[in-house]
N, C-alpha and C. Protein backbone atom coordinates (compact mmCIF):
# COMPACT_ATOMS: atom_id res chain seq x y z
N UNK A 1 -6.42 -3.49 -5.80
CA UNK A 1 -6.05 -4.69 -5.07
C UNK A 1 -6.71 -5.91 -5.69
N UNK A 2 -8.09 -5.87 -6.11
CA UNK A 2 -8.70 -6.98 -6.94
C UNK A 2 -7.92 -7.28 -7.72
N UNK A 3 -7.34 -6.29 -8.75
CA UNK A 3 -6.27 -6.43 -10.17
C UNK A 3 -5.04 -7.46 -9.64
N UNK A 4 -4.66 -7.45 -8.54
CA UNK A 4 -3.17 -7.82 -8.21
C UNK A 4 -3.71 -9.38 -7.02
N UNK A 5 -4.84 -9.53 -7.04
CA UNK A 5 -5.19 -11.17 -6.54
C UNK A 5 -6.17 -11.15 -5.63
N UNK A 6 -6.62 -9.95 -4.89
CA UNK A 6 -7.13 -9.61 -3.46
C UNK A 6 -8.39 -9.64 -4.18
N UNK A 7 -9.13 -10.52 -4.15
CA UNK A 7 -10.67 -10.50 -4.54
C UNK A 7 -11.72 -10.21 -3.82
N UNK A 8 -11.43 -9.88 -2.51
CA UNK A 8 -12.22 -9.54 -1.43
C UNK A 8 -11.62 -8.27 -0.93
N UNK A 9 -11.50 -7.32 -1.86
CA UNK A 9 -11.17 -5.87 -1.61
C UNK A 9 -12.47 -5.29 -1.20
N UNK A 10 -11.99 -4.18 -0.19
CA UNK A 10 -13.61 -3.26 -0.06
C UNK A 10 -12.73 -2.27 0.21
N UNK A 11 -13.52 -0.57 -0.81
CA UNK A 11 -13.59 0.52 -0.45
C UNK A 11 -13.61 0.86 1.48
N UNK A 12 -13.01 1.30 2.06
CA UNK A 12 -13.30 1.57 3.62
C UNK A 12 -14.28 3.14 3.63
N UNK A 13 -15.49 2.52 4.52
CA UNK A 13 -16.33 3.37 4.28
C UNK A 13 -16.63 3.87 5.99
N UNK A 14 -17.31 4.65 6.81
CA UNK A 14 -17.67 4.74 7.73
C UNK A 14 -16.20 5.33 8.59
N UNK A 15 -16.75 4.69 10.02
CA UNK A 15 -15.17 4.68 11.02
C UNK A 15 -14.19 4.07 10.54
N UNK A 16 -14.10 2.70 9.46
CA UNK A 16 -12.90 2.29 9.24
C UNK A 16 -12.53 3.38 8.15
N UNK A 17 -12.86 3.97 7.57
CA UNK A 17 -12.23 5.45 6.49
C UNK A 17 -10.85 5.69 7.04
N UNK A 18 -11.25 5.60 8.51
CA UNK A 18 -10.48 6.53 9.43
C UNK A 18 -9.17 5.84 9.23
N UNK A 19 -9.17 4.57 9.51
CA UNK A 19 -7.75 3.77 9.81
C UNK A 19 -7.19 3.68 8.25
N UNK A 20 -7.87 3.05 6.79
CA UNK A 20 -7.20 2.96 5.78
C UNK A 20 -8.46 3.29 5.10
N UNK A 21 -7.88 3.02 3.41
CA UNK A 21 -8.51 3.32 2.22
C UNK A 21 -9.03 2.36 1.65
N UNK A 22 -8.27 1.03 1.44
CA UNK A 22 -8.94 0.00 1.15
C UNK A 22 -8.62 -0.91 1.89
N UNK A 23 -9.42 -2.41 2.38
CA UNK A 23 -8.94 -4.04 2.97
C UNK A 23 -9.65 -5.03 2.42
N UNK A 24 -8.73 -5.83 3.12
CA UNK A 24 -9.18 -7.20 2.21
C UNK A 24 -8.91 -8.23 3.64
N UNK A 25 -9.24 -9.45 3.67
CA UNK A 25 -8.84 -10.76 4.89
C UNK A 25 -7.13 -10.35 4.97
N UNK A 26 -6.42 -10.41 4.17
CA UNK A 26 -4.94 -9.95 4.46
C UNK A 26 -4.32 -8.99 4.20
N UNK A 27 -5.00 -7.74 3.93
CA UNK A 27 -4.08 -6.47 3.49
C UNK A 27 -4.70 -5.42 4.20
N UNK A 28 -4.10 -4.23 4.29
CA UNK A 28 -4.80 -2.58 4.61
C UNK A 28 -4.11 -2.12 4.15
N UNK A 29 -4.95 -1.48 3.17
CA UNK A 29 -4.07 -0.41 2.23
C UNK A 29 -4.62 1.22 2.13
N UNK A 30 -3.36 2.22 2.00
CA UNK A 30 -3.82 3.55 1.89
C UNK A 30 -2.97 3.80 0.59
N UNK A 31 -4.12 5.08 0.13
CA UNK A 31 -4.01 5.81 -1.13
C UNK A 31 -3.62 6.59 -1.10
N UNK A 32 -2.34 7.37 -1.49
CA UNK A 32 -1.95 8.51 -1.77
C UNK A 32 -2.04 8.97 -3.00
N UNK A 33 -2.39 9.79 -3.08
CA UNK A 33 -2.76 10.39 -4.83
C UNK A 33 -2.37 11.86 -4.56
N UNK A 34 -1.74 12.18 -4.20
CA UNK A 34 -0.75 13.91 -3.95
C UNK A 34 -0.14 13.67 -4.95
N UNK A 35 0.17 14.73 -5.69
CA UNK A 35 1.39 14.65 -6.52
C UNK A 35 2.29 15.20 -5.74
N UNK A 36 2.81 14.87 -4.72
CA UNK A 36 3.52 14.69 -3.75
C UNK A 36 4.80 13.59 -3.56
N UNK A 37 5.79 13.79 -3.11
CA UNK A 37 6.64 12.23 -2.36
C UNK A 37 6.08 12.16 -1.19
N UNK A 38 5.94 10.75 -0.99
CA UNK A 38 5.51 9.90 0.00
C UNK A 38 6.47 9.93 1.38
N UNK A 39 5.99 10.52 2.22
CA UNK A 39 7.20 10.75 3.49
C UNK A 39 7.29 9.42 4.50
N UNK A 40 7.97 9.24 5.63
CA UNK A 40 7.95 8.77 6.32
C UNK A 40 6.90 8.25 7.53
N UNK A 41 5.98 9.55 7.54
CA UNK A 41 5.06 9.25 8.68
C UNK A 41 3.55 8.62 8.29
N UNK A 42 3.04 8.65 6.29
CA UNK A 42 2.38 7.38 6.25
C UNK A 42 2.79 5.87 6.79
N UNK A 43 4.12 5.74 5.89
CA UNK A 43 4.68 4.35 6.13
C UNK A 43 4.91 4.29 7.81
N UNK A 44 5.27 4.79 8.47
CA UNK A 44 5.21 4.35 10.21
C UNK A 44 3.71 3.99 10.29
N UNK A 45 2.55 4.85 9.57
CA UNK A 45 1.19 4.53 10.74
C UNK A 45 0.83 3.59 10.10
N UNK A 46 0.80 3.36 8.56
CA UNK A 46 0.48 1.99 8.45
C UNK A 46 1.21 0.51 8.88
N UNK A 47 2.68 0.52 9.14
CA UNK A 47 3.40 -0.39 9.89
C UNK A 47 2.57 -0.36 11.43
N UNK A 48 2.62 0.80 11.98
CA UNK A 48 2.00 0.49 13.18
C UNK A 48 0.46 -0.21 13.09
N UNK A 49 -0.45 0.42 12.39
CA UNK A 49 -1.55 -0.54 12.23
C UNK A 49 -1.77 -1.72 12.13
N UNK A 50 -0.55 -2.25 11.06
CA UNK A 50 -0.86 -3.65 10.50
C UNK A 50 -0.36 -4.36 11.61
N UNK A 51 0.91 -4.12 12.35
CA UNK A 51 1.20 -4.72 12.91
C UNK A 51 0.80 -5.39 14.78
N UNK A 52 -0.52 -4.06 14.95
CA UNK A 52 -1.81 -4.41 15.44
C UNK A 52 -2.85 -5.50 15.30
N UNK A 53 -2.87 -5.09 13.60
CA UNK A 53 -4.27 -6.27 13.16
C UNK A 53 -3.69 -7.16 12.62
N UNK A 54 -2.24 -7.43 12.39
CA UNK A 54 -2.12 -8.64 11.25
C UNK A 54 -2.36 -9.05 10.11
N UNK A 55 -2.69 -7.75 9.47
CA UNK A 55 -2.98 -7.63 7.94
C UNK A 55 -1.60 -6.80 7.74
N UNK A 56 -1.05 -7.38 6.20
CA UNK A 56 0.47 -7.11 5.32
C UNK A 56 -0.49 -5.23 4.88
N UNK A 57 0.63 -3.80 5.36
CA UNK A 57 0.44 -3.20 4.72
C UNK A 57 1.06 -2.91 3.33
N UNK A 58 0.11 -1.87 2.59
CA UNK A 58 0.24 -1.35 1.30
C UNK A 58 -0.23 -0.33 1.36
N UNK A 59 0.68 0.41 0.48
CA UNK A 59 0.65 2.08 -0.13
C UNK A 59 0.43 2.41 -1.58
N UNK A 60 -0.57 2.72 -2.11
CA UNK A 60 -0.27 2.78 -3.28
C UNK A 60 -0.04 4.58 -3.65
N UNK A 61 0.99 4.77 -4.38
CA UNK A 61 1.23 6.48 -4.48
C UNK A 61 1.34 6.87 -5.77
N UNK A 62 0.85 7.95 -6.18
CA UNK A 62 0.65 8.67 -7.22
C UNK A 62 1.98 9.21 -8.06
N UNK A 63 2.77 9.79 -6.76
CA UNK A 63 4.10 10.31 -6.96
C UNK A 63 5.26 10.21 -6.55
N UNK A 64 6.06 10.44 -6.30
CA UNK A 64 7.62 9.68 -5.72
C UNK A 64 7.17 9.59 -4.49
N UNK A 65 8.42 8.96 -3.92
CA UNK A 65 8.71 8.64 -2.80
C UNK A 65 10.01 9.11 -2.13
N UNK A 66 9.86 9.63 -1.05
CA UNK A 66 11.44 10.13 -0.53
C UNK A 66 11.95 8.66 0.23
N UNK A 67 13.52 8.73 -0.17
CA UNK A 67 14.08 8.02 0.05
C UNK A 67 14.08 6.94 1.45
N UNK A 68 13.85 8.12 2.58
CA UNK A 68 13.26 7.57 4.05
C UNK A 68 12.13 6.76 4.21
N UNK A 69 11.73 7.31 3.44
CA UNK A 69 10.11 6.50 3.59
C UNK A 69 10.69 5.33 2.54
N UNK A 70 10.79 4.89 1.60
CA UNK A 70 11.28 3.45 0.61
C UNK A 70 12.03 2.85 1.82
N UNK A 71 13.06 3.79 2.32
CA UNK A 71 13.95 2.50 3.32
C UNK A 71 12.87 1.64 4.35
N UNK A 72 12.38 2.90 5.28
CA UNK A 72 11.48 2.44 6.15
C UNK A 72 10.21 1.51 5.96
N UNK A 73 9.76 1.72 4.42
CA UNK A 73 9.04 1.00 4.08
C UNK A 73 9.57 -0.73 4.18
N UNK A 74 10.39 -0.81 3.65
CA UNK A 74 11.46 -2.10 2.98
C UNK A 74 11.72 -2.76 4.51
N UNK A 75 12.10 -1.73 5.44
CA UNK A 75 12.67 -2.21 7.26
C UNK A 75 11.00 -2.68 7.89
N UNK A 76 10.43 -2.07 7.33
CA UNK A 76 8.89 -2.50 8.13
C UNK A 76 7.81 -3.16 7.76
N UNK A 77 8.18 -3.65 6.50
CA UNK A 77 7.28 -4.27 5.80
C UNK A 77 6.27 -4.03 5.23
N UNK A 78 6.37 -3.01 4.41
CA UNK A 78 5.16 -2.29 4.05
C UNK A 78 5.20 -2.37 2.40
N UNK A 79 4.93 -2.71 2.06
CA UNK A 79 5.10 -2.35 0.44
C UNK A 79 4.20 -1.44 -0.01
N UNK A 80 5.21 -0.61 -1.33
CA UNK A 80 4.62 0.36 -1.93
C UNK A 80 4.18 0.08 -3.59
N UNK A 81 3.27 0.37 -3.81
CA UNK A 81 3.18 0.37 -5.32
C UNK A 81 3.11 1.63 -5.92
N UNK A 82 3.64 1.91 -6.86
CA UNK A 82 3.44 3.85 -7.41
C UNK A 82 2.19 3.11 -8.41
N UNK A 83 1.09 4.62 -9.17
CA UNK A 83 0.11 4.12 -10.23
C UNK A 83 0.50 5.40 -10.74
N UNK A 84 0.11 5.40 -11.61
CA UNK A 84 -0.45 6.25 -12.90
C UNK A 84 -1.69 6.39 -12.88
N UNK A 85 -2.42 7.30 -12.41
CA UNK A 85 -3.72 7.56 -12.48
C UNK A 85 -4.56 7.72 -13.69
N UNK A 86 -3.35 8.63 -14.53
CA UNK A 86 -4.26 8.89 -16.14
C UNK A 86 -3.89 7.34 -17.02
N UNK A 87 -2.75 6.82 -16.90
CA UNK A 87 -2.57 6.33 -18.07
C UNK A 87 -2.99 4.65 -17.25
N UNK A 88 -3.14 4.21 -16.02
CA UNK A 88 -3.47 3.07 -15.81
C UNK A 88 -2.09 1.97 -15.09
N UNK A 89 -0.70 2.61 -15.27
CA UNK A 89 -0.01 1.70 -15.19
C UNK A 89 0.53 1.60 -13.57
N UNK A 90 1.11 0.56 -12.83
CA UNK A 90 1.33 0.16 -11.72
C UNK A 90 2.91 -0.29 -11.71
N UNK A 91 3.16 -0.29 -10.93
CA UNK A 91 4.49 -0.78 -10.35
C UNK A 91 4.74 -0.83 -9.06
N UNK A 92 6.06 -1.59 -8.52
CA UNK A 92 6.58 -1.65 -7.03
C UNK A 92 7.34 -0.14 -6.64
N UNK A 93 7.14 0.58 -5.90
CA UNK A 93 7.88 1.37 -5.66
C UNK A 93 9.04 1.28 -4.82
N UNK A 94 9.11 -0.01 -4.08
CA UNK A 94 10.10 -0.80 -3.27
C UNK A 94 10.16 -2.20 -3.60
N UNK A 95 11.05 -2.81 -2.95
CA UNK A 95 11.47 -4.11 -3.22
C UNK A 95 10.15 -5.51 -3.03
N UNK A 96 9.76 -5.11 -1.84
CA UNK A 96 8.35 -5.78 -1.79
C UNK A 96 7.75 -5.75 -3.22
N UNK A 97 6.99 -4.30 -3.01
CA UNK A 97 5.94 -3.73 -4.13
C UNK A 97 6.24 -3.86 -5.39
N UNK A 98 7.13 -4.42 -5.55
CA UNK A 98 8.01 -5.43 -6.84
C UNK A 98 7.95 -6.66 -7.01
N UNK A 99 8.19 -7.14 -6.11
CA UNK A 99 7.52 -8.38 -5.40
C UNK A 99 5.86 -8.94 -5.97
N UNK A 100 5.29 -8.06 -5.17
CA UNK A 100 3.85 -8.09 -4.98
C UNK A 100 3.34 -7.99 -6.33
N UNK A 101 3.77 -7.01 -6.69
CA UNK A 101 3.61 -7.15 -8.43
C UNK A 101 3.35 -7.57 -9.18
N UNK A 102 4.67 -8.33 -9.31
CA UNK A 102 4.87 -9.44 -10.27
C UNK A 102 4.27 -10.72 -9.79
N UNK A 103 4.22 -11.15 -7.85
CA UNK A 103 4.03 -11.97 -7.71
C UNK A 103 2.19 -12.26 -7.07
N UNK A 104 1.69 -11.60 -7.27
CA UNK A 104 0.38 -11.01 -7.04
C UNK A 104 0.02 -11.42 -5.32
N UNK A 105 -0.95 -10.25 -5.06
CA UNK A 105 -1.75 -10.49 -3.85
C UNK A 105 -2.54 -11.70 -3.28
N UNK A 106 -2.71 -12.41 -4.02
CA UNK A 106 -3.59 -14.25 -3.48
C UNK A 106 -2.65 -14.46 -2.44
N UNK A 107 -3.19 -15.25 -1.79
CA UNK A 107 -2.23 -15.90 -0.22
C UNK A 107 -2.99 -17.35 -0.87
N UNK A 108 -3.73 -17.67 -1.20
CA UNK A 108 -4.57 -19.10 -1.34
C UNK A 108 -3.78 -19.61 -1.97
């Protein structure tokens, strides 16, 4: 998240572990690193969270994504980014997270 504008990223350590992986003043973001597709019922709990605290969620995932979860993502506002763990590289995995991307995380 630092890489993409969020300069006030923190590891979530303690009880917040519980809710996400990383935050910042405007984001909560969780990590998926399964070599797995990304289902539907991350993207609901982080929509439901954010839309609690008022921080924009993010997903960042290791491995695909099933199709339900990209829609639902896109309907709820969640953006996804896929990474590459070995080789370093990032992308949007939805239309947002394409977005976000290219257009980086700063709100300032």
């Amino acid at each position: 998240m630092v890489y993409l504008g969020a300069a006030d990223s923190v590891a979530a350590s303690g009880d917040f572990r519980q809710i996400c992986d990383v935050y910042s003043r405007h984001y909560l973001a969780w990590v998926d690193n399964r070599q797995q597709n990304l289902d539907a019922g991350l993207v609901r709990r982080a929509a439901r969270l954010c839309a609690g605290d008022g921080r924009r969620g993010l997903i960042f995932v290791s491995g695909g994504v099933f199709p339900e979860a990209q829609d639902g993502a896109e309907a709820l506002g969640v953006a996804l980014l896929r990474f590459d763990p070995y080789g370093g590289d990032l992308d949007g995995a939805n239309p947002l997270g394409r977005y976000l991307r290219t257009h980086s995380l700063a709100l300032e």
